[in-house]
C-alpha atoms as a PDB file:
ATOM      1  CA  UNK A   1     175.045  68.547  60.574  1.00  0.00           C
ATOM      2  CA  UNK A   2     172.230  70.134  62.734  1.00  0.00           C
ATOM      3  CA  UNK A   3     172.631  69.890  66.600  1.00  0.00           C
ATOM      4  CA  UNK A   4     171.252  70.675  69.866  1.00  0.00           C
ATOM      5  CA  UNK A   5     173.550  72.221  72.535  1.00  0.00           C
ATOM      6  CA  UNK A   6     172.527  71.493  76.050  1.00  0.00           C
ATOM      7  CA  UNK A   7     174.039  73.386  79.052  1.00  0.00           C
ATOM      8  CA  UNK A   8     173.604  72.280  82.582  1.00  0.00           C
ATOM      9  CA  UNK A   9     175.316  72.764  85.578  1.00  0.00           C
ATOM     10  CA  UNK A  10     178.275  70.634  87.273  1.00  0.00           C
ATOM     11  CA  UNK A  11     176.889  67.449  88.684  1.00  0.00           C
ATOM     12  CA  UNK A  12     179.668  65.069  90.108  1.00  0.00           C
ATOM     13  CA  UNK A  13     178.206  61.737  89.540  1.00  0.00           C
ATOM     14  CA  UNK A  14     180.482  59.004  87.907  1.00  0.00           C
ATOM     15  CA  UNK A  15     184.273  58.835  87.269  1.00  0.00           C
ATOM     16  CA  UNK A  16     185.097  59.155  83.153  1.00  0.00           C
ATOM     17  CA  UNK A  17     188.603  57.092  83.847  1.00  0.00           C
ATOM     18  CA  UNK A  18     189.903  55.226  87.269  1.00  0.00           C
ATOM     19  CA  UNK A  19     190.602  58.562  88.501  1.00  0.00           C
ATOM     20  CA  UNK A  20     188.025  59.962  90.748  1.00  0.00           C
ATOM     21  CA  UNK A  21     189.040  63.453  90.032  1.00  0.00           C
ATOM     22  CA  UNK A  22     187.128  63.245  86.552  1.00  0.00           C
ATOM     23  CA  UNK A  23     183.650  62.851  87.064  1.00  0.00           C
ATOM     24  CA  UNK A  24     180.694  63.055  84.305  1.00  0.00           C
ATOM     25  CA  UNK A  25     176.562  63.568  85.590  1.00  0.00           C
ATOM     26  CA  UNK A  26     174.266  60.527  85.136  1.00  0.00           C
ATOM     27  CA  UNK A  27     173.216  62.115  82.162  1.00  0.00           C
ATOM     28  CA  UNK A  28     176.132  61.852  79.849  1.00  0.00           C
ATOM     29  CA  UNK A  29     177.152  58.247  81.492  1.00  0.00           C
ATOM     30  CA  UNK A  30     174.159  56.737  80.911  1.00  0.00           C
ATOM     31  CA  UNK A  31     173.765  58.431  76.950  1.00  0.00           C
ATOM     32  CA  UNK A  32     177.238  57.161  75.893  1.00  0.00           C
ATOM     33  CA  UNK A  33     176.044  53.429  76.853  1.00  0.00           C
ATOM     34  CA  UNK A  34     172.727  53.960  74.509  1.00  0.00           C
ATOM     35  CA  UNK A  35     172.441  53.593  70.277  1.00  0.00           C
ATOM     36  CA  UNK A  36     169.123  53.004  69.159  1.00  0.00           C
ATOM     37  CA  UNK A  37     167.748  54.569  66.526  1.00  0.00           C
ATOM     38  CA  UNK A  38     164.409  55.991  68.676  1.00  0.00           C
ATOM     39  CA  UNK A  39     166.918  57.761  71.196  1.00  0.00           C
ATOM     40  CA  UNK A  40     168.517  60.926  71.058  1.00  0.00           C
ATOM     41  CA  UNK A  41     172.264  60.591  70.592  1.00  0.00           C
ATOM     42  CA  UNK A  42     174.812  61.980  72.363  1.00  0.00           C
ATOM     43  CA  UNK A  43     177.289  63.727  69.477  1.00  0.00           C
ATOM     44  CA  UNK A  44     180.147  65.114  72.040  1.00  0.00           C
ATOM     45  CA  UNK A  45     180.359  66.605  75.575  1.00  0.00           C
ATOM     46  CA  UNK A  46     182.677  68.817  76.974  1.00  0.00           C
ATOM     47  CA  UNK A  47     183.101  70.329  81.187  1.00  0.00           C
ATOM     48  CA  UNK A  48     184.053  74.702  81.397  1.00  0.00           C
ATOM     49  CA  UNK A  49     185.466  74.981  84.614  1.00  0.00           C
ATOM     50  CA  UNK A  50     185.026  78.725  84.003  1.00  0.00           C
ATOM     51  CA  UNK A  51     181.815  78.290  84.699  1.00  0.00           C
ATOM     52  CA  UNK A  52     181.079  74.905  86.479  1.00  0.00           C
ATOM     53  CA  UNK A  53     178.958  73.941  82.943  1.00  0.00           C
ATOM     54  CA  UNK A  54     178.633  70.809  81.001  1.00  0.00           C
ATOM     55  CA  UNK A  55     178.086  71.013  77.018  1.00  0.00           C
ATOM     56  CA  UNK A  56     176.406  68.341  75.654  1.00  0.00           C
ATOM     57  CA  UNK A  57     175.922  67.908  71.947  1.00  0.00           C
ATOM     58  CA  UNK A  58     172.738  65.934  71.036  1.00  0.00           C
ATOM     59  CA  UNK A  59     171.469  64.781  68.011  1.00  0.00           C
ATOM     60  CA  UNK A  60     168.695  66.796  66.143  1.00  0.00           C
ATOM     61  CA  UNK A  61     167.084  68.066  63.244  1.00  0.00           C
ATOM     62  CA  UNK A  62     164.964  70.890  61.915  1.00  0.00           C
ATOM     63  CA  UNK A  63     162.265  68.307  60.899  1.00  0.00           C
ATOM     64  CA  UNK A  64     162.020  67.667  64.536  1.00  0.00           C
ATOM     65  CA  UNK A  65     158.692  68.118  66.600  1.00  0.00           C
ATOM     66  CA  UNK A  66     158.283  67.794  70.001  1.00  0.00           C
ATOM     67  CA  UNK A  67     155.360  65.153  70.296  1.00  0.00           C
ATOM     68  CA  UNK A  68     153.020  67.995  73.023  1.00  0.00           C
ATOM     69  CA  UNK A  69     153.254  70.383  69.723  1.00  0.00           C
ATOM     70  CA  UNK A  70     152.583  67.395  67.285  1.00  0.00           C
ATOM     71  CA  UNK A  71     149.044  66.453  69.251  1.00  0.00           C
ATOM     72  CA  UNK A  72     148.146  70.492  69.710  1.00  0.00           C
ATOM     73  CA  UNK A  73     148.065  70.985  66.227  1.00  0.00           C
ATOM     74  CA  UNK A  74     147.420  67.370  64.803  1.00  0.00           C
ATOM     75  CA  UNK A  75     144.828  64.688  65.712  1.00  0.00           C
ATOM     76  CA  UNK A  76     146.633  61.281  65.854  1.00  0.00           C
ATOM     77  CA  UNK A  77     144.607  58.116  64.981  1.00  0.00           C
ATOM     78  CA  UNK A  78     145.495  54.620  66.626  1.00  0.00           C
ATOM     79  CA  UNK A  79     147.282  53.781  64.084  1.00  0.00           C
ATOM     80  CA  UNK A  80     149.713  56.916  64.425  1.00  0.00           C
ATOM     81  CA  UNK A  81     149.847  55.991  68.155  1.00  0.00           C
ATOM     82  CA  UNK A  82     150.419  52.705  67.664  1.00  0.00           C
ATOM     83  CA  UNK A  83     153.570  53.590  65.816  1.00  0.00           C
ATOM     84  CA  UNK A  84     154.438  56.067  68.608  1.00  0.00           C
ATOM     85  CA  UNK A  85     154.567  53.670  71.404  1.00  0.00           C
ATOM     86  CA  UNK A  86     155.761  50.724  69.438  1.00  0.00           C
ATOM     87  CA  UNK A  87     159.009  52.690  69.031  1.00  0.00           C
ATOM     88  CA  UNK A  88     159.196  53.877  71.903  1.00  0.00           C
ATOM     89  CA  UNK A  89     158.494  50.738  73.621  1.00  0.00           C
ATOM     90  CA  UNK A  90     161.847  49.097  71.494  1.00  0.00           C
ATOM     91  CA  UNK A  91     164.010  52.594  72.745  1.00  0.00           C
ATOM     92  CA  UNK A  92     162.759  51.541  76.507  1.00  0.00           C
ATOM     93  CA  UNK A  93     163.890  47.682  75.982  1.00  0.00           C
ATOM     94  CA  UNK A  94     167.306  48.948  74.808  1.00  0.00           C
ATOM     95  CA  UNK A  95     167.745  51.350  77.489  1.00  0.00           C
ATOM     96  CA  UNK A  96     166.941  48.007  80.033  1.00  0.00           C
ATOM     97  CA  UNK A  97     169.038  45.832  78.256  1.00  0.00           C
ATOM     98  CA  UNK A  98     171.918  48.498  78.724  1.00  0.00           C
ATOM     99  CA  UNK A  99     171.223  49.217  82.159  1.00  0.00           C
ATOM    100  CA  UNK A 100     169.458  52.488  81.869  1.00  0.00           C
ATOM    101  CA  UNK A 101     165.975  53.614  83.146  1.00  0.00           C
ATOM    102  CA  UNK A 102     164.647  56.839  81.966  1.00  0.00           C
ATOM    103  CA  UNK A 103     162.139  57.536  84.387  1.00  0.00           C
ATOM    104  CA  UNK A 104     160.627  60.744  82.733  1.00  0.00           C
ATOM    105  CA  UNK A 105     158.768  58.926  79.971  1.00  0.00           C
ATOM    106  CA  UNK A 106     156.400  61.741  78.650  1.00  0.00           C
ATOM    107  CA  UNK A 107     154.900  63.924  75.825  1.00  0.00           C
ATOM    108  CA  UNK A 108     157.569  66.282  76.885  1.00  0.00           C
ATOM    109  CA  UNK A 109     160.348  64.309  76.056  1.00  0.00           C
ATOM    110  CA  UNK A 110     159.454  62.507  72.996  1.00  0.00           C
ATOM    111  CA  UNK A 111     160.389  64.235  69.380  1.00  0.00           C
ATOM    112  CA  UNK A 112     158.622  62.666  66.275  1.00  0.00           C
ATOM    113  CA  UNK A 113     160.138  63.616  62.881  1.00  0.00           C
ATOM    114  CA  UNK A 114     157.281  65.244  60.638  1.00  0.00           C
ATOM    115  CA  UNK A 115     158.834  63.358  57.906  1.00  0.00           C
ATOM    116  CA  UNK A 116     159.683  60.235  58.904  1.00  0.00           C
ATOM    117  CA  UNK A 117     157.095  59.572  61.201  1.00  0.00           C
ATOM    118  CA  UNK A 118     160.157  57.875  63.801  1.00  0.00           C
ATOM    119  CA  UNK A 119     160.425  59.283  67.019  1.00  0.00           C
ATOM    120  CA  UNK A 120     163.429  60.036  69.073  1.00  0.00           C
ATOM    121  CA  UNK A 121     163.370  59.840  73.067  1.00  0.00           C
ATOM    122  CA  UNK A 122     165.144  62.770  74.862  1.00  0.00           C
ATOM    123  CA  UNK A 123     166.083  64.176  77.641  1.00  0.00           C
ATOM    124  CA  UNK A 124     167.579  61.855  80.419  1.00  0.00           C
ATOM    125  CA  UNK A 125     168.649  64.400  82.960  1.00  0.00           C
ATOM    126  CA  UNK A 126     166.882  61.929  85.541  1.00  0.00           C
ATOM    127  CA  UNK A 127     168.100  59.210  84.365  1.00  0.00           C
ATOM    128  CA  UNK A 128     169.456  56.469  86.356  1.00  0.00           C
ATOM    129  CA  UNK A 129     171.524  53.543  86.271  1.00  0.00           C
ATOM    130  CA  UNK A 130     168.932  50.490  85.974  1.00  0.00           C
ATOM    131  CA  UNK A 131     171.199  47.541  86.645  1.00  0.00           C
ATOM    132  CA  UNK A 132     172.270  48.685  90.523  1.00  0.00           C
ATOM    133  CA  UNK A 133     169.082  50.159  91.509  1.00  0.00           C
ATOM    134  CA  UNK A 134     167.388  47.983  93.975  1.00  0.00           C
ATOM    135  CA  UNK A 135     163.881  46.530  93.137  1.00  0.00           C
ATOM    136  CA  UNK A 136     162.276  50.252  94.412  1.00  0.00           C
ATOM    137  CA  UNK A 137     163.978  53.818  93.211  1.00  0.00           C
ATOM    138  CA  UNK A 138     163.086  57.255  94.510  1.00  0.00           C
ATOM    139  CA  UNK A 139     163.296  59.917  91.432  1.00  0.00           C
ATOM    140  CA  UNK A 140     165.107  63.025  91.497  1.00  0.00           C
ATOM    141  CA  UNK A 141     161.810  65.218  91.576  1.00  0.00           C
ATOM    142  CA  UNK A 142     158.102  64.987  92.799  1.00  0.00           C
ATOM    143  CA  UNK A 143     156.921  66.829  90.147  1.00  0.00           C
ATOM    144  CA  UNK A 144     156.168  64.205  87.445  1.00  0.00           C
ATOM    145  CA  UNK A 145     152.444  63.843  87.023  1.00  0.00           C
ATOM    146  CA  UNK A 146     153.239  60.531  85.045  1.00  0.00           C
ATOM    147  CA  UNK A 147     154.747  58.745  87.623  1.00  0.00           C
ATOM    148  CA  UNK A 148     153.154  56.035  89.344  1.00  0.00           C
ATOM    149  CA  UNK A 149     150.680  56.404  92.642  1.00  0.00           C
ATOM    150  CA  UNK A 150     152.679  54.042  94.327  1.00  0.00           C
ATOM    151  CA  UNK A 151     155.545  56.960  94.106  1.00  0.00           C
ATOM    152  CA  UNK A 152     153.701  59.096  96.513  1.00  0.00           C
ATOM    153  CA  UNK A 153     151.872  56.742  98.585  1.00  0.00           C
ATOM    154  CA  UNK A 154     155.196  54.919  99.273  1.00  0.00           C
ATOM    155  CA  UNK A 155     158.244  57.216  98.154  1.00  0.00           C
ATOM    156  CA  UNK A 156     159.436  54.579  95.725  1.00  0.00           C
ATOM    157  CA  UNK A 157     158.339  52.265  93.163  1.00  0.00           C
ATOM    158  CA  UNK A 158     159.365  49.458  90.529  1.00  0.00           C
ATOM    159  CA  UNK A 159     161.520  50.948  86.927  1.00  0.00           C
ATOM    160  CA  UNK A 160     159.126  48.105  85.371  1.00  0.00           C
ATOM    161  CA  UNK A 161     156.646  48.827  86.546  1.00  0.00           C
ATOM    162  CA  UNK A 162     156.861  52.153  86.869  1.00  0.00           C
ATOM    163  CA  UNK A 163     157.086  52.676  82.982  1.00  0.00           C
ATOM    164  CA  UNK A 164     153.887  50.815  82.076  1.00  0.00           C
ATOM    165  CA  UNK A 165     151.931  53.266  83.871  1.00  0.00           C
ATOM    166  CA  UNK A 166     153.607  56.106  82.168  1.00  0.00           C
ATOM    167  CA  UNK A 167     153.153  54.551  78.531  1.00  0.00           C
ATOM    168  CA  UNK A 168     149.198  54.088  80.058  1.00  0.00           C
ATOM    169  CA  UNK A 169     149.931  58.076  81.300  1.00  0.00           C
ATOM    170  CA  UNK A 170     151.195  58.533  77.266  1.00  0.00           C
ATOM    171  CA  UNK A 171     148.673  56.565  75.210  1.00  0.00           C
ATOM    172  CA  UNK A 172     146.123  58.282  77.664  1.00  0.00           C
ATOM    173  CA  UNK A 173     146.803  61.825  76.372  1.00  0.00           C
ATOM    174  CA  UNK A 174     147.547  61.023  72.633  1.00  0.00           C
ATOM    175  CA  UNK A 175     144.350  59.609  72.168  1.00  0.00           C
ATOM    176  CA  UNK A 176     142.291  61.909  74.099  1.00  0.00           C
ATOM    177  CA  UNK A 177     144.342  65.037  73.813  1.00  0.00           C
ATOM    178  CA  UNK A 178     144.006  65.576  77.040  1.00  0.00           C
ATOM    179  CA  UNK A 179     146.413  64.505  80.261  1.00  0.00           C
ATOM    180  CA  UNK A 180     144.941  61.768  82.593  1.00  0.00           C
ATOM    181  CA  UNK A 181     146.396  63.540  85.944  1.00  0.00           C
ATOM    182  CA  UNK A 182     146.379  67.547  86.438  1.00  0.00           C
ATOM    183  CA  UNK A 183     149.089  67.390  89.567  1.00  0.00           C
ATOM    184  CA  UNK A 184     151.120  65.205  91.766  1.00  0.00           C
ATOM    185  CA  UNK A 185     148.297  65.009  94.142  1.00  0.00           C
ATOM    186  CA  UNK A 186     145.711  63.811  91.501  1.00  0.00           C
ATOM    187  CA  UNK A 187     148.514  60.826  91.272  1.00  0.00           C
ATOM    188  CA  UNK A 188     148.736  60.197  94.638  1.00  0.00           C
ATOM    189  CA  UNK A 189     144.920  59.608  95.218  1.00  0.00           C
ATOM    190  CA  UNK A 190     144.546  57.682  91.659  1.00  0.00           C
ATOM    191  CA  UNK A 191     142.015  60.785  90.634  1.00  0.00           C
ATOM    192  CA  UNK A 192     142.682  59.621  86.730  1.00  0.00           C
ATOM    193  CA  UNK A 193     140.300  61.492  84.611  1.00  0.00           C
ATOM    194  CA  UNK A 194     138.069  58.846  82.613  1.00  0.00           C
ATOM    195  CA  UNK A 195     135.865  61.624  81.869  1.00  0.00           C
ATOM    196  CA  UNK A 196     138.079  62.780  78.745  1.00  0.00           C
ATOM    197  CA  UNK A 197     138.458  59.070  77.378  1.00  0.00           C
ATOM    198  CA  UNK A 198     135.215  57.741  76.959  1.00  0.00           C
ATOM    199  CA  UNK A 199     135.163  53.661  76.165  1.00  0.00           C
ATOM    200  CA  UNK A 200     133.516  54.027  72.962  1.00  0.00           C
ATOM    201  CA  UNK A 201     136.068  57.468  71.568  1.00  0.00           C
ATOM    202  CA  UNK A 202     138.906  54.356  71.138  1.00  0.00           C
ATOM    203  CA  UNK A 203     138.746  50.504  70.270  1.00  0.00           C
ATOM    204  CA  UNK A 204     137.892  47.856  73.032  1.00  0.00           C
ATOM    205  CA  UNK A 205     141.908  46.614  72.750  1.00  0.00           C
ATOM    206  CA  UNK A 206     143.071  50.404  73.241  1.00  0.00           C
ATOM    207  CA  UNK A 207     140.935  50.817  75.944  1.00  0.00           C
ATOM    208  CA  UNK A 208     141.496  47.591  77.954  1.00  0.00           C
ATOM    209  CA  UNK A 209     145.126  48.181  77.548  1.00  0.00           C
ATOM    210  CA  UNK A 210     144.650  51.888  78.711  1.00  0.00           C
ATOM    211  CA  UNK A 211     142.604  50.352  81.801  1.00  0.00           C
ATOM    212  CA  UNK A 212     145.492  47.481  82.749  1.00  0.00           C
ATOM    213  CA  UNK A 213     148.152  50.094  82.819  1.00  0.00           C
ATOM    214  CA  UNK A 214     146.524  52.660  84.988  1.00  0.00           C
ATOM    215  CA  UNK A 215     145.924  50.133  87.555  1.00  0.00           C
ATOM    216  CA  UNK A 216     146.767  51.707  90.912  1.00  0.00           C
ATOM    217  CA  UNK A 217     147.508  48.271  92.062  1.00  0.00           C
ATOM    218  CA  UNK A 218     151.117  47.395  91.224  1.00  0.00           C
ATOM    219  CA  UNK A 219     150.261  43.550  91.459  1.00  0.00           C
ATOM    220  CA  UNK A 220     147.277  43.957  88.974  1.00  0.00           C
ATOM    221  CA  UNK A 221     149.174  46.324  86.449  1.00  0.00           C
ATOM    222  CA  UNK A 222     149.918  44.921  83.220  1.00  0.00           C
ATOM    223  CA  UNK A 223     153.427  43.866  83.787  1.00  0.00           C
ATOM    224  CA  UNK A 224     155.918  45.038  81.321  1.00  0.00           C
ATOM    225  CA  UNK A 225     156.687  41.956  78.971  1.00  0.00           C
ATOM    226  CA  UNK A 226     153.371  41.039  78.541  1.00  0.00           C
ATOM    227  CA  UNK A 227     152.763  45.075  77.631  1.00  0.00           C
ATOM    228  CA  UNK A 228     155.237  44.717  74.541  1.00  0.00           C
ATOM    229  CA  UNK A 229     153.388  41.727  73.356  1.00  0.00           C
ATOM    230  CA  UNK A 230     149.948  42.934  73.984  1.00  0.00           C
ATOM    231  CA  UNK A 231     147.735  42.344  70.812  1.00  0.00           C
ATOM    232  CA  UNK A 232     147.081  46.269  70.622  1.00  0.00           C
ATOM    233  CA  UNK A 233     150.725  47.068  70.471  1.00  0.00           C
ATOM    234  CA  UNK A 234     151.661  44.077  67.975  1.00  0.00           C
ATOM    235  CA  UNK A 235     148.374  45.053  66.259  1.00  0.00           C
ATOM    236  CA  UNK A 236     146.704  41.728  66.766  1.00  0.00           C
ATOM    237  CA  UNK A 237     142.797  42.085  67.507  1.00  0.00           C
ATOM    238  CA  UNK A 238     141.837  40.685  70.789  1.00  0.00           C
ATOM    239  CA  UNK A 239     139.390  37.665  71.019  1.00  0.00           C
END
């Protein structure tokens, strides 16, 4: 069996047992409550006190691409993307229903297997637990150009919510090829670059959809049920 070893440092976070003394990061809690077939699994973890290091053993194989490479060297078509976010859109409603929120939903995260065509989502180091956050969250970094606006205007911002505008962020860049914000400060002044997504390079249905969730107005933005129904996503043509 192929695998991916992950090392990163010691993170006390959540007890494995009632005792307090054994502690686990976010990471590793939140991965052993997740099986879905579009997320990365978690095959075995392990703590070196040696060296204050957590192991993790994660799911992989050699057919594996990460989705950036994939669009560098490949031009998707809607349909492609389609497929793409469909998936991921079903890993996102699993990770809800389990009470996990990913909140780094991005090219860089997303593998697609070159010959299967399913994807697998990765990398929840900023993960957090989805069913005790309150209705705003502040994220671990202020680095991630596919967070929401209302992240830096406001320091906080709706999981919901939050992911429609990074699957608008995502379907964005895979059918333009390029990103729709350069930096953090692009996001906070809603400087989205239309320039690289013209209306007529995509359908009318991709590019309404596009439009409703890059709304900088939370109470405007698609919300996210109506996103996974959407006639573009469920490949319905819109009259």
């Amino acid at each position: 069996m192929e695998a991916l070893l992950k090392t990163i440092p010691y993170s006390p976070t959540l007890p494995v047992t009632t005792s307090t003394s054994e502690l686990i990061p976010i990471e590793v809690h939140n991965l052993l409550k997740l099986s879905h077939p579009n997320i990365q699994r978690l095959l075995d973890f392990s703590y070196r006190s040696e060296t204050k290091t957590w192991t993790l053993t994660l799911e992989y194989s050699s057919n594996w691409e990460p989705l950036s490479d994939v669009l560098r060297a490949n031009y998707l078509d809607e349909d492609q993307v389609r497929d793409i976010i469909q998936q991921l859109l079903s890993a996102v409603v699993h990770c809800f229903n389990n009470g996990v929120d990913h909140r780094d939903i991005s090219i860089d995260n997303i593998y697609l297997d070159l010959e299967t065509n399913d994807i697998k989502l990765g990398n929840f180091q900023l993960s957090a637990i989805f069913s005790v956050l309150p209705h705003s969250l502040k994220p671990l970094t202020s680095s991630l150009t596919s967070a929401p606006p209302e992240l830096y205007r406001h320091g906080s911002y709706s999981p919901q919510c939050a992911v429609v505008w990074s699957v608008g962020c995502l379907l964005f860049e895979l059918l333009s090829g390029s990103k729709p914000l350069l930096s953090t400060a692009d996001a906070a002044r809603n400087n989205v670059r239309w320039e690289m997504l013209p209306p007529n390079s995509v359908s009318s249905d991709a590019y309404s959809l596009i439009l409703q969730c890059l709304n900088p107005n939370t109470q405007h933005r698609l919300n996210f049920d109506k996103l996974v129904k959407h006639p573009w996503i469920v490949n319905e043509t819109l009259v």
